[in-house]
PDB file of N, CA and C in Angstrom:
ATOM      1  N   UNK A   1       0.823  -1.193   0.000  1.00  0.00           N
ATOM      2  CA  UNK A   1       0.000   0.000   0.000  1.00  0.00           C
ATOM      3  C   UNK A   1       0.870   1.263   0.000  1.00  0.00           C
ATOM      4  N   UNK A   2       1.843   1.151   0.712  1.00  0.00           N
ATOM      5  CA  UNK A   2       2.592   1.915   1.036  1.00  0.00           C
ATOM      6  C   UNK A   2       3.386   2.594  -0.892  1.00  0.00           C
ATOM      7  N   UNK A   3       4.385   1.437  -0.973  1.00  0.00           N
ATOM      8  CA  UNK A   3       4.760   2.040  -2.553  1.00  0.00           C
ATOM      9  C   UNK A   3       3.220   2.023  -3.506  1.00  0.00           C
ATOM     10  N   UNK A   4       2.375   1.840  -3.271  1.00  0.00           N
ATOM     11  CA  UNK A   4       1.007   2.437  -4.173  1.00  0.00           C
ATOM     12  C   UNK A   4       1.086   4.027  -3.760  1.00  0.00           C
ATOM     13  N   UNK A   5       1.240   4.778  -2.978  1.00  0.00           N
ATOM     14  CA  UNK A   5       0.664   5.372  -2.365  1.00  0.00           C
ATOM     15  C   UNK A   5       1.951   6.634  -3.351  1.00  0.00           C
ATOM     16  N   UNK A   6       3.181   6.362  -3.087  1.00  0.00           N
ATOM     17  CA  UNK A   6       4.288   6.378  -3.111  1.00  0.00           C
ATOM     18  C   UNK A   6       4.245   6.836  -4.934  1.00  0.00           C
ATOM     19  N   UNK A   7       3.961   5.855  -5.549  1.00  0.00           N
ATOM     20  CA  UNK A   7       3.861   5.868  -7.108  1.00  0.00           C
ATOM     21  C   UNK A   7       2.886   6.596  -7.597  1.00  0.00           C
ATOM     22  N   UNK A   8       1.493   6.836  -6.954  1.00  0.00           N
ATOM     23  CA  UNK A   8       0.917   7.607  -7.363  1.00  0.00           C
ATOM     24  C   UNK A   8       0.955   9.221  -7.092  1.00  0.00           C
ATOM     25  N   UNK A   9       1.549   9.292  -5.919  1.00  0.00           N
ATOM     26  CA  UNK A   9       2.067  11.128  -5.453  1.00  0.00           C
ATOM     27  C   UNK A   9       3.129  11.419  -6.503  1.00  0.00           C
ATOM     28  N   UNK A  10       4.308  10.310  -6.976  1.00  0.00           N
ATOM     29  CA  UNK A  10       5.075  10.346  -7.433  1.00  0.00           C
ATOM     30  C   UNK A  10       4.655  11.066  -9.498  1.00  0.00           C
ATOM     31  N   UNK A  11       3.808  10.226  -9.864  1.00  0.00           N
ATOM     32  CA  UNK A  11       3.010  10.626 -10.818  1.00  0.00           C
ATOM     33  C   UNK A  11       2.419  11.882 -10.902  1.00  0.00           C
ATOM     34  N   UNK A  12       1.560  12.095  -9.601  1.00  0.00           N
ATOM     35  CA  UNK A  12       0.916  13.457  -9.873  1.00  0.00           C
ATOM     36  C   UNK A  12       1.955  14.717  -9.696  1.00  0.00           C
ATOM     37  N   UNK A  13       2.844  14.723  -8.752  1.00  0.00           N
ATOM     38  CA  UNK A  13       4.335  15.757  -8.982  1.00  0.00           C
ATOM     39  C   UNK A  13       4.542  15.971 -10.249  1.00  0.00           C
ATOM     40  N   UNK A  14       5.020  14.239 -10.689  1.00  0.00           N
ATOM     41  CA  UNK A  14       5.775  14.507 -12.415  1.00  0.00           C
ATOM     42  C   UNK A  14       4.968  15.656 -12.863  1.00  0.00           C
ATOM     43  N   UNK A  15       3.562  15.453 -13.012  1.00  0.00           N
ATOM     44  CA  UNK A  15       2.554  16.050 -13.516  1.00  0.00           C
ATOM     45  C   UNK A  15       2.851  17.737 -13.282  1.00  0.00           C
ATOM     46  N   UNK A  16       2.664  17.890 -12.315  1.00  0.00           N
ATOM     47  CA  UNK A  16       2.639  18.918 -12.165  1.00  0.00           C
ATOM     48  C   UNK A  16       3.557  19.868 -11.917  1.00  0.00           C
ATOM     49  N   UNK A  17       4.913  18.983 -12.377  1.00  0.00           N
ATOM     50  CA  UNK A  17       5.921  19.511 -12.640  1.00  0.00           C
ATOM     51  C   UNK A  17       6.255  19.813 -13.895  1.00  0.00           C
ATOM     52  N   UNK A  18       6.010  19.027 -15.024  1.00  0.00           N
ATOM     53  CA  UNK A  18       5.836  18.891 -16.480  1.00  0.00           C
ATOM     54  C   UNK A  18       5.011  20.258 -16.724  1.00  0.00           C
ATOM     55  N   UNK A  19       3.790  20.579 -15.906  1.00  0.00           N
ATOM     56  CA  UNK A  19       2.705  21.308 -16.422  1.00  0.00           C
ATOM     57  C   UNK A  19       3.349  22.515 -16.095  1.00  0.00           C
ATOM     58  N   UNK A  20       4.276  22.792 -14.906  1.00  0.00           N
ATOM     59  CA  UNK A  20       5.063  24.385 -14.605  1.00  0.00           C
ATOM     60  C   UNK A  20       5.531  24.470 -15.990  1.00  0.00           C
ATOM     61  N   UNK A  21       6.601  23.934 -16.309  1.00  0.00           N
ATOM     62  CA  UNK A  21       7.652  23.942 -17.506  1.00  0.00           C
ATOM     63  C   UNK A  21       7.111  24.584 -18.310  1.00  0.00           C
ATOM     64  N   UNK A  22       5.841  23.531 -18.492  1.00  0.00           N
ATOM     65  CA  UNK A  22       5.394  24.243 -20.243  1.00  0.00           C
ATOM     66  C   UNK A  22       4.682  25.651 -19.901  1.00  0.00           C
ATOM     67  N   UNK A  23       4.350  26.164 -19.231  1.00  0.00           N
ATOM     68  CA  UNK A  23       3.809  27.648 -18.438  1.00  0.00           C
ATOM     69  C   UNK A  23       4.683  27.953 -18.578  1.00  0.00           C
ATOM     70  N   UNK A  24       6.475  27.952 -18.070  1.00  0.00           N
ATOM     71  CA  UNK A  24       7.261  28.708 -18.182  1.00  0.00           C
ATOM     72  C   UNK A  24       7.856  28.954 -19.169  1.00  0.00           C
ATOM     73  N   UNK A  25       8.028  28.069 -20.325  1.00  0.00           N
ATOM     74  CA  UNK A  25       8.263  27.932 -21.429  1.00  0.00           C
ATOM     75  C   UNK A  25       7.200  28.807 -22.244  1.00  0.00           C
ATOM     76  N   UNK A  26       6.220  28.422 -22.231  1.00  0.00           N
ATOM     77  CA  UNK A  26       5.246  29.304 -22.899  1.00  0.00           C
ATOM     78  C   UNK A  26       5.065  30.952 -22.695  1.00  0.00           C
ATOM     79  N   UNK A  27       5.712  31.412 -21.542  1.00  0.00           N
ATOM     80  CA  UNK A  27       6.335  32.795 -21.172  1.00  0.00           C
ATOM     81  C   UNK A  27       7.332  33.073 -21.479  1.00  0.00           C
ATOM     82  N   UNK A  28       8.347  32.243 -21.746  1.00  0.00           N
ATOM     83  CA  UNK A  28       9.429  32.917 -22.731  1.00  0.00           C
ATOM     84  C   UNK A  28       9.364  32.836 -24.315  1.00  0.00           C
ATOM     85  N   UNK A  29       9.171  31.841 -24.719  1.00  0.00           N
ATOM     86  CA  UNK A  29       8.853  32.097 -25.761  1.00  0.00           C
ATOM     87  C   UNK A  29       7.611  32.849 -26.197  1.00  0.00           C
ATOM     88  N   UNK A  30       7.015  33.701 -25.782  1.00  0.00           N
ATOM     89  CA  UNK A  30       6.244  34.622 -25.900  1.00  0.00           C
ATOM     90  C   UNK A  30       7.037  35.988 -26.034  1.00  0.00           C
ATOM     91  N   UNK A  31       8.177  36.082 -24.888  1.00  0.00           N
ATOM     92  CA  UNK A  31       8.595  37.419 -24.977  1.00  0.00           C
ATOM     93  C   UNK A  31      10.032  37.182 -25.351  1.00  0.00           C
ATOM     94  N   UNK A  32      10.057  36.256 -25.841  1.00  0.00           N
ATOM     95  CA  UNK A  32      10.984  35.882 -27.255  1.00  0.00           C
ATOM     96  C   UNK A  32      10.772  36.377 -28.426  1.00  0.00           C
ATOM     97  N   UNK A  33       9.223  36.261 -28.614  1.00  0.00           N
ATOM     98  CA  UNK A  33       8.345  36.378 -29.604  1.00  0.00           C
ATOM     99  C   UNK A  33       8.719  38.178 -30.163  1.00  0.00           C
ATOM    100  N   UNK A  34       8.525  38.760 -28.801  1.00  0.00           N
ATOM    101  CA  UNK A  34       7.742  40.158 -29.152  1.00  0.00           C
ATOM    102  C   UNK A  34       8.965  41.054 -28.467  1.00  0.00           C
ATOM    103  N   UNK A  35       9.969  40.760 -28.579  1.00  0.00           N
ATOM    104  CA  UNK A  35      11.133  41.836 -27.470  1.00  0.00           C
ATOM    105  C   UNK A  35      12.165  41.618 -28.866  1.00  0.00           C
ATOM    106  N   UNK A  36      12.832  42.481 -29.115  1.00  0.00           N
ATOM    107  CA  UNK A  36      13.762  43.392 -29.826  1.00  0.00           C
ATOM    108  C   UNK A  36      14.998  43.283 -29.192  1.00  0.00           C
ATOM    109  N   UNK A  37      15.063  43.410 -28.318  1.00  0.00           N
ATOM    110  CA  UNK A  37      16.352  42.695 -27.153  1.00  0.00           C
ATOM    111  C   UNK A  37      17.298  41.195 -27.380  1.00  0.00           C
ATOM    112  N   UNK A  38      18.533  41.608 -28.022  1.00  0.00           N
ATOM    113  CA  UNK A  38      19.294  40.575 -28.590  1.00  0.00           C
ATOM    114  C   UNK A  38      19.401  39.764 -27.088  1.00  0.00           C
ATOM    115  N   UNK A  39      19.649  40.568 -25.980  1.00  0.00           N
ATOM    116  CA  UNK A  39      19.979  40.074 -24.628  1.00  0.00           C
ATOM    117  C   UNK A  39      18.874  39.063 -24.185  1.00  0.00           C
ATOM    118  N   UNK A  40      17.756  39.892 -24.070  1.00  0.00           N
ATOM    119  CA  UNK A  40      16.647  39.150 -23.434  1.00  0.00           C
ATOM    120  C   UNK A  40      15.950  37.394 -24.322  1.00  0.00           C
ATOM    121  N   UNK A  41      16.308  38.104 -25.798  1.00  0.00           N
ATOM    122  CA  UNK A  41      16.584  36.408 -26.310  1.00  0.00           C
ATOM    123  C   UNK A  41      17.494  34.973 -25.981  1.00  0.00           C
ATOM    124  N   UNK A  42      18.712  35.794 -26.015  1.00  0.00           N
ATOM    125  CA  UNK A  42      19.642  34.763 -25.688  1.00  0.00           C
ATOM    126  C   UNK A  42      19.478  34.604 -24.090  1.00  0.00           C
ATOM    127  N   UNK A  43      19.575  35.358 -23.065  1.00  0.00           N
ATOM    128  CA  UNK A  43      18.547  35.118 -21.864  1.00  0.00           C
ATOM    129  C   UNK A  43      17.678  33.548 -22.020  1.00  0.00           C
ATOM    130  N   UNK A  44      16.734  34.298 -22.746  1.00  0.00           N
ATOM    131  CA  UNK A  44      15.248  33.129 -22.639  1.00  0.00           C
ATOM    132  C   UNK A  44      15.622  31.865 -23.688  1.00  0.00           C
ATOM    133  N   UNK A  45      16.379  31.898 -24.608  1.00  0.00           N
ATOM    134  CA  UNK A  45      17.044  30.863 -24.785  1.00  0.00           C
ATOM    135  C   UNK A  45      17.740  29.871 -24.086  1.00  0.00           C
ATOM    136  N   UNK A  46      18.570  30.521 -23.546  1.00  0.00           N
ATOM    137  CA  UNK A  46      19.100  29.783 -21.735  1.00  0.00           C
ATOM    138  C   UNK A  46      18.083  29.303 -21.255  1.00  0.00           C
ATOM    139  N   UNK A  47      17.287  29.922 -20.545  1.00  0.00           N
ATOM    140  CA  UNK A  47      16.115  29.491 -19.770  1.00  0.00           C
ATOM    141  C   UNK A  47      15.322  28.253 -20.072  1.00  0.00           C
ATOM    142  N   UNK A  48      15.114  28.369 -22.132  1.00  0.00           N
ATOM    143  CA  UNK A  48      14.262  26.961 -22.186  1.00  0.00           C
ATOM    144  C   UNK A  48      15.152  25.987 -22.255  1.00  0.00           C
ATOM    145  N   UNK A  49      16.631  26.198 -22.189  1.00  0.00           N
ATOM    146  CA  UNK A  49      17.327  25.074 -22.447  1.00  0.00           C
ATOM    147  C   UNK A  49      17.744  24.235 -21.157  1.00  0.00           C
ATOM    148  N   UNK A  50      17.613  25.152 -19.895  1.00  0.00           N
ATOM    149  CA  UNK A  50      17.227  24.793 -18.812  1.00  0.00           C
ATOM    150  C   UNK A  50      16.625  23.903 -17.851  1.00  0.00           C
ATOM    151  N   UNK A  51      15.271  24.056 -18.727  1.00  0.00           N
ATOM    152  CA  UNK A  51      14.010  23.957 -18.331  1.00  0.00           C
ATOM    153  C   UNK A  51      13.703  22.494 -18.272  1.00  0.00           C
ATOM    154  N   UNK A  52      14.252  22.042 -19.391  1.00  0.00           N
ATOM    155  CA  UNK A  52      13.962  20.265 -19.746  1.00  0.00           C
ATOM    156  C   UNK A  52      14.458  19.600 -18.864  1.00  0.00           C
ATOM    157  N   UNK A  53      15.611  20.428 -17.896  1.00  0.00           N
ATOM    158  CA  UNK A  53      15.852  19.129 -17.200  1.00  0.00           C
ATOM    159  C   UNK A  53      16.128  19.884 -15.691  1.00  0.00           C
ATOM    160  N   UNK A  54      14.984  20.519 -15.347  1.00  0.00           N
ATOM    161  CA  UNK A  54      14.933  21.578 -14.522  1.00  0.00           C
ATOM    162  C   UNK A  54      13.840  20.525 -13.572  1.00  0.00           C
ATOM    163  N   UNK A  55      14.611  20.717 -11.986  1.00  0.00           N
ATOM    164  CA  UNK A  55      13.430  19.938 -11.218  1.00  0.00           C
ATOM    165  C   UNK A  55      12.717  21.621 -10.322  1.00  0.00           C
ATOM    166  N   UNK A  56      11.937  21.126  -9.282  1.00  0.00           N
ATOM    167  CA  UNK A  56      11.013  21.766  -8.554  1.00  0.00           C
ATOM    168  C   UNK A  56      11.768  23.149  -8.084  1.00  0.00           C
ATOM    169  N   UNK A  57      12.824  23.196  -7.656  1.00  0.00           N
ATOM    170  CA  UNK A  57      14.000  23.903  -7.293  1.00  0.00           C
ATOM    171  C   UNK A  57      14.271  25.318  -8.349  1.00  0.00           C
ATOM    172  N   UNK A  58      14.791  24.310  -9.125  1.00  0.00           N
ATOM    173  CA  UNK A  58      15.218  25.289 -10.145  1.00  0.00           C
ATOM    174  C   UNK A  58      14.243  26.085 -11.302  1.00  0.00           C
ATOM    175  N   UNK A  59      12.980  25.344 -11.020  1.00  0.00           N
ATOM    176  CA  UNK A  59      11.513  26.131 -11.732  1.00  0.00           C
ATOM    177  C   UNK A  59      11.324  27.167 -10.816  1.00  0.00           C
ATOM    178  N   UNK A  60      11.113  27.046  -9.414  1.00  0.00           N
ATOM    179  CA  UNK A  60      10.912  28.198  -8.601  1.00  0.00           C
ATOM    180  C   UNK A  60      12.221  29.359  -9.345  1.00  0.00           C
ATOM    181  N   UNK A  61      13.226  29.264  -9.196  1.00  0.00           N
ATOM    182  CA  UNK A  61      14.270  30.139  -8.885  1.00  0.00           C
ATOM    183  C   UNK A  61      14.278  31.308 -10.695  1.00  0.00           C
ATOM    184  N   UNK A  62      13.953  30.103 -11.638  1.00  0.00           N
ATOM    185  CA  UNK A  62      13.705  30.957 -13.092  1.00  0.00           C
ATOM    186  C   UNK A  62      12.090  31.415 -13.097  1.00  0.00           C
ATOM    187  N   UNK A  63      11.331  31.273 -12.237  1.00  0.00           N
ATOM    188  CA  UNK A  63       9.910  31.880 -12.306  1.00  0.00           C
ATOM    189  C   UNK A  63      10.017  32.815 -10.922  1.00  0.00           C
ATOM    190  N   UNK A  64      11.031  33.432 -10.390  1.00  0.00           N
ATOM    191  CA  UNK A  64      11.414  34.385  -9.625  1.00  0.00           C
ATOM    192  C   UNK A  64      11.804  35.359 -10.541  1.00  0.00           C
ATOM    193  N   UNK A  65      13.156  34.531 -11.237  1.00  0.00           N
ATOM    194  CA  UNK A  65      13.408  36.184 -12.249  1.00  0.00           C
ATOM    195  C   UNK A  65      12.411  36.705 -13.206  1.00  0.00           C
ATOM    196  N   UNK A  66      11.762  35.817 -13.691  1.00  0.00           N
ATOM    197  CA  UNK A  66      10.778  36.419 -14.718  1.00  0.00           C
ATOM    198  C   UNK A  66       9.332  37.411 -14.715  1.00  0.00           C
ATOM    199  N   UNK A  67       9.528  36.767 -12.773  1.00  0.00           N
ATOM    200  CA  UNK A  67       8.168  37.626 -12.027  1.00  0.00           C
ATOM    201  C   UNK A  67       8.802  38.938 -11.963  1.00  0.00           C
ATOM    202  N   UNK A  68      10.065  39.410 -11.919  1.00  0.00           N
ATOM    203  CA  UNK A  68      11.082  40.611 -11.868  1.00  0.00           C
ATOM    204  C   UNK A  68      10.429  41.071 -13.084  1.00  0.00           C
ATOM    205  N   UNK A  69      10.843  40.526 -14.334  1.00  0.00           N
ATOM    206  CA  UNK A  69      10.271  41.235 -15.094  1.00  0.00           C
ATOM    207  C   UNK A  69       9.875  42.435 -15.697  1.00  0.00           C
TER     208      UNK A  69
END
């Protein structure tokens, strides 16, 4: 019961860790999209390259700078 319990919290995290990403992703490449800023591209370039292998930690810390903004 115990690893049931275990595998399924484990699942819904993934989840809802997967689901930050693409939110954060979907905010940079937005103002990827629309900014003129050679900086702020290569910036948010970094960021999505980041991102793929970015756990809980390091999503907080790049959705800090971007709340700066």
């Amino acid at each position: 019961m115990k690893n049931l319990i275990k595998t399924v919290l484990g699942i819904f995290i993934k989840s809802k860790i997967e689901q930050r990403k693409q939110e954060i992703k979907d905010k940079l490449e937005k103002e990827i999209s629309i900014t003129t800023s050679e900086w702020v591209k290569a910036r948010n370039t970094a960021y999505l390259a980041i991102i793929d292998g970015a756990d809980d930690k390091v999503l907080n810390e790049i959705e800090k700078v971007i709340d700066k903004i």
